[in-house]
PDB file of N, CA and C in Angstrom:
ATOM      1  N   UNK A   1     -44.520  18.646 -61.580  1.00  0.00           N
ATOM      2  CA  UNK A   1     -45.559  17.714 -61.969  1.00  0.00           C
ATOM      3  C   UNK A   1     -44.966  16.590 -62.810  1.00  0.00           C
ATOM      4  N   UNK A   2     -45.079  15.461 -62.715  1.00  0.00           N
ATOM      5  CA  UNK A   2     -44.500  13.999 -63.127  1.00  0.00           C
ATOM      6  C   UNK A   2     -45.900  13.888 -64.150  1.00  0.00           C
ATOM      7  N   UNK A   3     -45.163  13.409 -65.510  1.00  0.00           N
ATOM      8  CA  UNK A   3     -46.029  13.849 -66.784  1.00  0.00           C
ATOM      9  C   UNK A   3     -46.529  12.108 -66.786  1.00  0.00           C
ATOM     10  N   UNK A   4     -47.150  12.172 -67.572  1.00  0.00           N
ATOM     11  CA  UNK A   4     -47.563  10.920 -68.205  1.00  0.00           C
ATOM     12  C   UNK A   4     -47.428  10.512 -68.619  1.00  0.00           C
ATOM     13  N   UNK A   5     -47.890   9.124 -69.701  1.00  0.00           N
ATOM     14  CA  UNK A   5     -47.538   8.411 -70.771  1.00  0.00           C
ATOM     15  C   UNK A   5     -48.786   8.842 -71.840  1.00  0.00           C
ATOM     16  N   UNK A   6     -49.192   9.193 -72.594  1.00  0.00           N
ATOM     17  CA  UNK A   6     -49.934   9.585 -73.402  1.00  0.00           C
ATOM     18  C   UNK A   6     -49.761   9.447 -74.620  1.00  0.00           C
ATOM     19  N   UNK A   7     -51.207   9.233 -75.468  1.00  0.00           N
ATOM     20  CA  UNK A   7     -51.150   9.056 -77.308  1.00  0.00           C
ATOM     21  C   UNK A   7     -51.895  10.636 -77.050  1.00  0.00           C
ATOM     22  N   UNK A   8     -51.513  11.542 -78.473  1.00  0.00           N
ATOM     23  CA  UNK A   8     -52.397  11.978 -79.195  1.00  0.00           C
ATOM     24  C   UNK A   8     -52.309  11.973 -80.613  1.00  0.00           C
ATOM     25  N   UNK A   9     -53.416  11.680 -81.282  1.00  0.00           N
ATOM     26  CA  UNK A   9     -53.042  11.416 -83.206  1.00  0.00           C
ATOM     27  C   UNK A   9     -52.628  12.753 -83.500  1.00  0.00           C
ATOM     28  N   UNK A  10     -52.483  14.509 -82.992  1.00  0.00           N
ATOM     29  CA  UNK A  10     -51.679  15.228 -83.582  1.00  0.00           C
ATOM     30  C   UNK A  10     -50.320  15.519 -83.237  1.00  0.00           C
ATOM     31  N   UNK A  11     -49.558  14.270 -82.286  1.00  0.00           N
ATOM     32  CA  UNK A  11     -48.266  14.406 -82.090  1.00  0.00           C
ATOM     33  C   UNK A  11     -48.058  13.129 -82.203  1.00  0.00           C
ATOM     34  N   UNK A  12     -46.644  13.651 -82.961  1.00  0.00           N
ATOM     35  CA  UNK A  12     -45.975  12.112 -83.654  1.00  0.00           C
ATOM     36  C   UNK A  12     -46.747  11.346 -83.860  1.00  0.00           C
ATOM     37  N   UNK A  13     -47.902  11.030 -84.695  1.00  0.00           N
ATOM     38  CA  UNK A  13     -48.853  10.370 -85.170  1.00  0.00           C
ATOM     39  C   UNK A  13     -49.326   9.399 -84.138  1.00  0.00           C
ATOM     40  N   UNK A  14     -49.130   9.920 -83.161  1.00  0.00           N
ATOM     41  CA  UNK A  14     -50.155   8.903 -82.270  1.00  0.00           C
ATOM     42  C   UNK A  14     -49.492   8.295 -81.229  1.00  0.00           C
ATOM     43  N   UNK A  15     -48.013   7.870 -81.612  1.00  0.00           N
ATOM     44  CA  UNK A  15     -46.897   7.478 -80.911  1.00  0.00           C
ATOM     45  C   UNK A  15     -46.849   7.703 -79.165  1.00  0.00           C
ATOM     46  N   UNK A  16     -46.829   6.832 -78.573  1.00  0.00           N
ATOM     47  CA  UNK A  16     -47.040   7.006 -77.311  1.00  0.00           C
ATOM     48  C   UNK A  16     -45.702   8.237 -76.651  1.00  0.00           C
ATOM     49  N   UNK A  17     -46.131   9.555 -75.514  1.00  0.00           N
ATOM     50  CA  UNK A  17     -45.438  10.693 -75.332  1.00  0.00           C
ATOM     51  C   UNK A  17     -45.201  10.830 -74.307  1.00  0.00           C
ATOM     52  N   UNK A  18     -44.281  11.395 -73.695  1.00  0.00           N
ATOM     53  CA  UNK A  18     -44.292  11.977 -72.342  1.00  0.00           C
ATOM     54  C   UNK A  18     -45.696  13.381 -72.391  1.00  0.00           C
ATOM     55  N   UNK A  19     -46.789  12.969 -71.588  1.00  0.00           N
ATOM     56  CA  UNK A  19     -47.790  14.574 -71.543  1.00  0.00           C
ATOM     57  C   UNK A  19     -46.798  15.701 -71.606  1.00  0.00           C
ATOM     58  N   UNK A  20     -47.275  16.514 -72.739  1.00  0.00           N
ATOM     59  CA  UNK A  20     -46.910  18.340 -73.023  1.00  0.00           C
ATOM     60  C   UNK A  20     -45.346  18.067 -73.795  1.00  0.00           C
ATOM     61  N   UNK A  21     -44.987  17.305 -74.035  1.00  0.00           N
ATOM     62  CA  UNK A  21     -43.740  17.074 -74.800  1.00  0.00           C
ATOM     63  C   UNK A  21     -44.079  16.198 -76.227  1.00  0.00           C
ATOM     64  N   UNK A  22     -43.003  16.350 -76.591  1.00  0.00           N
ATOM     65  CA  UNK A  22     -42.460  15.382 -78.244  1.00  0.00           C
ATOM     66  C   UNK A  22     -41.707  14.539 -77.996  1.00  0.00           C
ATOM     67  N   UNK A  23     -41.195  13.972 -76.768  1.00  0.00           N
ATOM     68  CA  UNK A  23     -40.498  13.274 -76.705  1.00  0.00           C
ATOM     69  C   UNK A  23     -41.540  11.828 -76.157  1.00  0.00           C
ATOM     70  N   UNK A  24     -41.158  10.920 -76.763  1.00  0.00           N
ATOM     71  CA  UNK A  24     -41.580   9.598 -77.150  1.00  0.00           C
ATOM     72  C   UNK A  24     -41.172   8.475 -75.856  1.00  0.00           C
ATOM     73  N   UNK A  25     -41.779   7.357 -75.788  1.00  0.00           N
ATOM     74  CA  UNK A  25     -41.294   6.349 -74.919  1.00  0.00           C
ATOM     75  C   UNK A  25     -40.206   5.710 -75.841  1.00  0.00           C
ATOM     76  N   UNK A  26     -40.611   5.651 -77.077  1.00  0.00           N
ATOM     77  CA  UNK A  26     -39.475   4.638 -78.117  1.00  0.00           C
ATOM     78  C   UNK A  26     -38.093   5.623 -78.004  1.00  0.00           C
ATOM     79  N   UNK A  27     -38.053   7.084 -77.888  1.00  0.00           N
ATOM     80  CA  UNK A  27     -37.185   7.876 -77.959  1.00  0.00           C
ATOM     81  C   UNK A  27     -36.199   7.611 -76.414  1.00  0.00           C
ATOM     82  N   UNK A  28     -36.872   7.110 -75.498  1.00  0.00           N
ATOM     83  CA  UNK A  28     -36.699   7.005 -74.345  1.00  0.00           C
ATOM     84  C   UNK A  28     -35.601   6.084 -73.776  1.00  0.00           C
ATOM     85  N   UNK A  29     -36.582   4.563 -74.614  1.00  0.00           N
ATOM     86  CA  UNK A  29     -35.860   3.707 -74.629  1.00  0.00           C
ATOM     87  C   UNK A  29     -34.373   3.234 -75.402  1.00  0.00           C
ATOM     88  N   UNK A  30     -34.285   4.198 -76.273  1.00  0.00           N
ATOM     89  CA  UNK A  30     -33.278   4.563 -76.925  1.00  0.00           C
ATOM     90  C   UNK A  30     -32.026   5.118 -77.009  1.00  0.00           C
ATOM     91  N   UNK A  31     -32.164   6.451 -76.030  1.00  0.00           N
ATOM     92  CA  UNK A  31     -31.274   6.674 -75.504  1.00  0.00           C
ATOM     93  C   UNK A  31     -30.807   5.972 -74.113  1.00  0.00           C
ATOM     94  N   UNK A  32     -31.384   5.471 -73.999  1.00  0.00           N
ATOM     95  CA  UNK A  32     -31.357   4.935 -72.944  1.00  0.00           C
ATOM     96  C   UNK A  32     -30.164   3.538 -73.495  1.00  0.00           C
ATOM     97  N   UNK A  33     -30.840   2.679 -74.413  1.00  0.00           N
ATOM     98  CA  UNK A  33     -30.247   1.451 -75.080  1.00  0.00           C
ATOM     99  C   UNK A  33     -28.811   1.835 -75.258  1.00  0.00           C
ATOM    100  N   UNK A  34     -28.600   3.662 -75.598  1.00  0.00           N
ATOM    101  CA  UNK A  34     -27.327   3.832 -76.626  1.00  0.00           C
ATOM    102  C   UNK A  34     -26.353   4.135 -75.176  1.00  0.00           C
ATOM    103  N   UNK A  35     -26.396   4.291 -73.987  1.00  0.00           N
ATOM    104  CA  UNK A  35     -25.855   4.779 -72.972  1.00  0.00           C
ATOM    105  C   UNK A  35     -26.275   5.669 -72.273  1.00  0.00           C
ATOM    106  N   UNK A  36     -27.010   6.595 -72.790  1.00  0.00           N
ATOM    107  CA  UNK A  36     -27.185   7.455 -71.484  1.00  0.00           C
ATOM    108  C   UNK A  36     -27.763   7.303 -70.133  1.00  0.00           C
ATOM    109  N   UNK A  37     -27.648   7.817 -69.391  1.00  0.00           N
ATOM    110  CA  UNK A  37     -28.549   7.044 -67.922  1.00  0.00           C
ATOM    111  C   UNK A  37     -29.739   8.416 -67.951  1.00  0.00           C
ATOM    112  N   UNK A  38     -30.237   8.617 -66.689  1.00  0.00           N
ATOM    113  CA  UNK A  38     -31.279   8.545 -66.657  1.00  0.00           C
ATOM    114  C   UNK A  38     -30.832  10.155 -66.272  1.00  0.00           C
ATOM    115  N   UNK A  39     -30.084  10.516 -65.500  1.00  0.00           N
ATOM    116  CA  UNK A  39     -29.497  11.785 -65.090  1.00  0.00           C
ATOM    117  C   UNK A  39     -29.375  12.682 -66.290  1.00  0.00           C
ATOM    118  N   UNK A  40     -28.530  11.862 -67.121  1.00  0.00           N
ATOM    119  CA  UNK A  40     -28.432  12.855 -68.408  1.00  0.00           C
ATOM    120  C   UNK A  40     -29.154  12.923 -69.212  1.00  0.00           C
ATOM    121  N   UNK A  41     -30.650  12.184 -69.262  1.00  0.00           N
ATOM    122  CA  UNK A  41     -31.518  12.304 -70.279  1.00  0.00           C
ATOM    123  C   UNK A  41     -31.993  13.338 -69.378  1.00  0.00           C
ATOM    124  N   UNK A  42     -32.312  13.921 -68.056  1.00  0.00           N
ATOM    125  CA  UNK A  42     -32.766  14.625 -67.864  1.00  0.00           C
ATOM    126  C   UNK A  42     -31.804  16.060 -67.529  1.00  0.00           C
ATOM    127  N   UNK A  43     -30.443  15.806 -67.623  1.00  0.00           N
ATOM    128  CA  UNK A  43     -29.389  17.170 -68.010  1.00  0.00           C
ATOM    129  C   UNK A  43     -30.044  17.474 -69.288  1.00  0.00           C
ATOM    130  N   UNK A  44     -29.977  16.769 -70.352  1.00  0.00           N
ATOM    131  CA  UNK A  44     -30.168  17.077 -71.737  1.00  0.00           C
ATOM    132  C   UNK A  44     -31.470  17.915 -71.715  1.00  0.00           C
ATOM    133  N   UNK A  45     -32.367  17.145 -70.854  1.00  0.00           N
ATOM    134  CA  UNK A  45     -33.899  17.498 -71.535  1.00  0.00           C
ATOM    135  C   UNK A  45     -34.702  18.000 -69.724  1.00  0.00           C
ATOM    136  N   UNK A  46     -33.522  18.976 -69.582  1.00  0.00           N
ATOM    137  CA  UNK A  46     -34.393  19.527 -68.168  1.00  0.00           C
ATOM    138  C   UNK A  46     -35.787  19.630 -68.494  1.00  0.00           C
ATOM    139  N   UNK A  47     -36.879  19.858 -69.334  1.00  0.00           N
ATOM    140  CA  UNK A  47     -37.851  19.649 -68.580  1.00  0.00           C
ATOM    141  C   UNK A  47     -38.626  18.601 -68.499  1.00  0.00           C
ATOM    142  N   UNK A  48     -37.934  17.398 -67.744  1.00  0.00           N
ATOM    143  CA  UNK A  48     -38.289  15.941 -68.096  1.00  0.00           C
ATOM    144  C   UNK A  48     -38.096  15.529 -66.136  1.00  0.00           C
ATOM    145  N   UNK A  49     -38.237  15.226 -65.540  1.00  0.00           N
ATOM    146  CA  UNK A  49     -37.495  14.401 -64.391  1.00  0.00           C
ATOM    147  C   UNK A  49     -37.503  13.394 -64.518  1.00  0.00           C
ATOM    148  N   UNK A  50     -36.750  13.106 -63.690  1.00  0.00           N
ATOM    149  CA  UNK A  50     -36.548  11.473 -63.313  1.00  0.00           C
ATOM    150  C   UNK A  50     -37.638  10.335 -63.408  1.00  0.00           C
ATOM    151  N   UNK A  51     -38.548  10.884 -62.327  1.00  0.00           N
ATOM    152  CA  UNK A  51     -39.505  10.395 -62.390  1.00  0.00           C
ATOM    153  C   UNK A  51     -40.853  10.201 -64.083  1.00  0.00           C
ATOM    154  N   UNK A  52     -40.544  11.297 -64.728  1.00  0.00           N
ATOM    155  CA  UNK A  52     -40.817  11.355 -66.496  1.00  0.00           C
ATOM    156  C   UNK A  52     -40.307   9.624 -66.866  1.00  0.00           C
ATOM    157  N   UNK A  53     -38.930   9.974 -67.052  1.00  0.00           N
ATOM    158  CA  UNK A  53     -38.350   8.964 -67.460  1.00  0.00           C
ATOM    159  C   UNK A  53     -38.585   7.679 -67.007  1.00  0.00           C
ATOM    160  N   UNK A  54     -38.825   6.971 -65.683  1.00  0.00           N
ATOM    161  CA  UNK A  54     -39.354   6.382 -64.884  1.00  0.00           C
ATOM    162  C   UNK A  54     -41.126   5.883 -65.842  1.00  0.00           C
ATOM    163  N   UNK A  55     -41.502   6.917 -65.702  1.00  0.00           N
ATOM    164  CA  UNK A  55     -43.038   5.966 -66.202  1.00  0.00           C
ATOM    165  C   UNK A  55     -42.861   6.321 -67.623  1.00  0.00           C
ATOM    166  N   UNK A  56     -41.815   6.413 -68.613  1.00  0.00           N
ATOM    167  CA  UNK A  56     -42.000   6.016 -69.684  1.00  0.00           C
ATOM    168  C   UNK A  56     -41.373   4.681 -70.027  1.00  0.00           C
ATOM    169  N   UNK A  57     -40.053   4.134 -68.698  1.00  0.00           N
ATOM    170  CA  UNK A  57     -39.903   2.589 -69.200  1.00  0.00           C
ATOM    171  C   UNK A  57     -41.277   1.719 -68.209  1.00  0.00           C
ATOM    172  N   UNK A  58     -41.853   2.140 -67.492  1.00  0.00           N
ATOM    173  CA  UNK A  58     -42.815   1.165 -66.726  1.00  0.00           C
ATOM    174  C   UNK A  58     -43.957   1.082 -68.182  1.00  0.00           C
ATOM    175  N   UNK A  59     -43.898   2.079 -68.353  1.00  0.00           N
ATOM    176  CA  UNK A  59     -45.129   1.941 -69.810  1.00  0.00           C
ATOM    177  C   UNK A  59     -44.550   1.064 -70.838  1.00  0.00           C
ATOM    178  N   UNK A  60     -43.359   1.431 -71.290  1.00  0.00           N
ATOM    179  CA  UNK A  60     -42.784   0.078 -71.892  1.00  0.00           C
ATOM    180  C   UNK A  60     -42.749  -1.115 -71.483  1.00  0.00           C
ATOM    181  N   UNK A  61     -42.360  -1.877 -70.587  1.00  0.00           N
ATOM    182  CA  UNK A  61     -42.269  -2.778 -69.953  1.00  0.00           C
ATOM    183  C   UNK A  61     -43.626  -3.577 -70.219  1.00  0.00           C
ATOM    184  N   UNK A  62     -44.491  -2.750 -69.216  1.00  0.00           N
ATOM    185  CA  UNK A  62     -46.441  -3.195 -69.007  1.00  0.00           C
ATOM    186  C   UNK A  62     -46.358  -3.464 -70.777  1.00  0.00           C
ATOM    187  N   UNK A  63     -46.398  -2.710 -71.543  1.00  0.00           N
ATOM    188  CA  UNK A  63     -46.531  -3.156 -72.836  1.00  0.00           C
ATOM    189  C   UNK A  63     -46.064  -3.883 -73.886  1.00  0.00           C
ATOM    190  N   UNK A  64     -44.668  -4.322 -72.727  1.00  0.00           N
ATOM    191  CA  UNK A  64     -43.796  -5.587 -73.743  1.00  0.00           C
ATOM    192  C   UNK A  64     -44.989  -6.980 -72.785  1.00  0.00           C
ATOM    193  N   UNK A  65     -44.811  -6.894 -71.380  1.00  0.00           N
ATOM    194  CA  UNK A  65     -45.860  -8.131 -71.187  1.00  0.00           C
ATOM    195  C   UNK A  65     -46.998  -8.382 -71.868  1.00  0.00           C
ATOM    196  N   UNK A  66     -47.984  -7.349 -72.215  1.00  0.00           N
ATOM    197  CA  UNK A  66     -48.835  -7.451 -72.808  1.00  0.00           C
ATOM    198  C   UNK A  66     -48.938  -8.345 -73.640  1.00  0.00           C
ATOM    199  N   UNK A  67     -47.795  -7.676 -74.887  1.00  0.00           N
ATOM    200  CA  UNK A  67     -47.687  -8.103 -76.091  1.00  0.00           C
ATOM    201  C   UNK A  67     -47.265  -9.573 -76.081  1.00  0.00           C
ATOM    202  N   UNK A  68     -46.463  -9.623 -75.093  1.00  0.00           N
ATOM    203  CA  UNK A  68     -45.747 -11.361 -75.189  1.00  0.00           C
ATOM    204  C   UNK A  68     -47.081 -12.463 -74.333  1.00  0.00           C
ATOM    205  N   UNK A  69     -48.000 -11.830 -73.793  1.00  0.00           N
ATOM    206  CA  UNK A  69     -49.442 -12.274 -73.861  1.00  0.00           C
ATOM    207  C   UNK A  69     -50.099 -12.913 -74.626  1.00  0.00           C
ATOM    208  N   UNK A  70     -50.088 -11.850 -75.608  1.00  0.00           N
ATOM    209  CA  UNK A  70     -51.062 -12.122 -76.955  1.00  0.00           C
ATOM    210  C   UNK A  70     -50.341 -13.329 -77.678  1.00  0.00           C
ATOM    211  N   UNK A  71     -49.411 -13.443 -77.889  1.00  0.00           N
ATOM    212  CA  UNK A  71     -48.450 -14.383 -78.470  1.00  0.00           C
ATOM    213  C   UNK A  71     -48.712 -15.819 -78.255  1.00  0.00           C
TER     214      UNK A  71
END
């Protein structure tokens, strides 16, 4: 099952998540920034796929346009 992008205010204060995990889109984009690819975020964090990783930068992205919208 390919998780979601999700808030809830009792994980990581609200912080947008991969559904049923702690792991974050900002966490995402991060390792991501520092080198890892996409394979090894999901070696590291088998229960994540590809596709996980996948709609947590499309959720980033949609939400950097947004923002540069409002601007």
């Amino acid at each position: 099952m390919v998780k979601k992008v999700v808030r809830d205010p009792a994980v990581l204060g609200g912080k947008p998540i991969l559904e049923g995990t702690r792991i974050s889109v900002a966490f995402v984009l991060r390792v991501i920034a520092g080198g890892m690819t996409v394979d090894e975020i999901v070696a590291q964090y088998p229960h994540l796929t590809k596709e996980d990783v996948q709609n947590a930068l499309e959720y980033a992205a949609k939400r950097f346009d947004q923002a540069r919208l409002r601007v």
